[in-house]
C-alpha atoms as a PDB file:
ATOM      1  CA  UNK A   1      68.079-184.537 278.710  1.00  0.00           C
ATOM      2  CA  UNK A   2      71.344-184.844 276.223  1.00  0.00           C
ATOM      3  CA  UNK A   3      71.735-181.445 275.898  1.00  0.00           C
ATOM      4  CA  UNK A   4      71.536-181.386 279.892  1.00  0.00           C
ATOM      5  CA  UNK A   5      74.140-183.592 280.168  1.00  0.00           C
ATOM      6  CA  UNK A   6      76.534-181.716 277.814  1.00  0.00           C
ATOM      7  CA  UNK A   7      75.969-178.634 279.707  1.00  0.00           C
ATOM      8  CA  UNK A   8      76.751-180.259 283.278  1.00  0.00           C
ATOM      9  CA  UNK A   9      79.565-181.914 281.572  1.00  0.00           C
ATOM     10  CA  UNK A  10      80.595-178.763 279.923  1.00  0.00           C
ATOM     11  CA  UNK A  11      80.708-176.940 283.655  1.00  0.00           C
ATOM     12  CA  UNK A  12      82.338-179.940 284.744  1.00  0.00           C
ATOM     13  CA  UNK A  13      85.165-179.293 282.628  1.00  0.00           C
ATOM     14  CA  UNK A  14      84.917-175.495 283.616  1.00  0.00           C
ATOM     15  CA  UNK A  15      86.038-176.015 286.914  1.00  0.00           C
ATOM     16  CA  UNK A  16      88.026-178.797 286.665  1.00  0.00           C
ATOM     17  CA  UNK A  17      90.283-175.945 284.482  1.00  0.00           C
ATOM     18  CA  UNK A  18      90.174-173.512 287.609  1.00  0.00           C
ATOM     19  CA  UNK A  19      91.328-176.069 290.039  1.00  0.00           C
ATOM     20  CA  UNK A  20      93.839-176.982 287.315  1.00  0.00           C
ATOM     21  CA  UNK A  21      94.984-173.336 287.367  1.00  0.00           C
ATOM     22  CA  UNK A  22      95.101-172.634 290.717  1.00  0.00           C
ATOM     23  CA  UNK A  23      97.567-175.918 291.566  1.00  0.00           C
ATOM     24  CA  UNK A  24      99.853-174.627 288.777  1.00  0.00           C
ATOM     25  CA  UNK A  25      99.619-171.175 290.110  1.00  0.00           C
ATOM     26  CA  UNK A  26     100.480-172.754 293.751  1.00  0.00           C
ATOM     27  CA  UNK A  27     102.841-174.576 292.233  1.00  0.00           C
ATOM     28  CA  UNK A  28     104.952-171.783 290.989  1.00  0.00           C
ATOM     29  CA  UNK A  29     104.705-169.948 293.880  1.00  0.00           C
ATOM     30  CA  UNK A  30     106.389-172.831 295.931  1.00  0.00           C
ATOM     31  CA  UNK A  31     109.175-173.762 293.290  1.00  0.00           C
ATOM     32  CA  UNK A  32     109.696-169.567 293.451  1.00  0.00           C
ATOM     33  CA  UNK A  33     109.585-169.534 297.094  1.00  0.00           C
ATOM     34  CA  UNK A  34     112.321-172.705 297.365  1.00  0.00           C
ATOM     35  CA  UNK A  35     114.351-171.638 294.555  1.00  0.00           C
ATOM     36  CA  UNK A  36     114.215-167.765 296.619  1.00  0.00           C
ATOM     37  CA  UNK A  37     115.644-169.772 299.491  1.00  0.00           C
ATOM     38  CA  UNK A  38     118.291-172.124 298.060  1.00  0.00           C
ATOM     39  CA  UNK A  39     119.428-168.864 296.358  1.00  0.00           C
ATOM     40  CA  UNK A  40     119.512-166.691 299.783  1.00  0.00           C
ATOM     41  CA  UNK A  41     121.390-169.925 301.473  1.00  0.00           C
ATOM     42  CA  UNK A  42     123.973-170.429 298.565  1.00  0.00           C
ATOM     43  CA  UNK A  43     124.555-166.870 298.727  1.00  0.00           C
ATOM     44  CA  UNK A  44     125.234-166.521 302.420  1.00  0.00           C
ATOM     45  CA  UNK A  45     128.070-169.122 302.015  1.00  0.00           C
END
């Protein structure tokens, strides 16, 4: 039953780390994406 638990708390922390990774990764895309416009804006001026 311990061991159980360390295991489901052990996945727990698994995919916790993938939805972790996946905001970052969406993350950087957007700040990319609105620094890619700022920069096409300021240049146009």
């Amino acid at each position: 039953m311990y061991i159980k638990i360390i295991l489901k708390g052990a996945n727990f922390m698994e995919h916790n780390q993938n939805g972790v990774l996946a905001l970052i990764v969406l993350f950087l895309g957007l700040v990319f994406f609105v620094s890619g416009m700022v920069y096409h804006l300021w240049g146009s001026f």
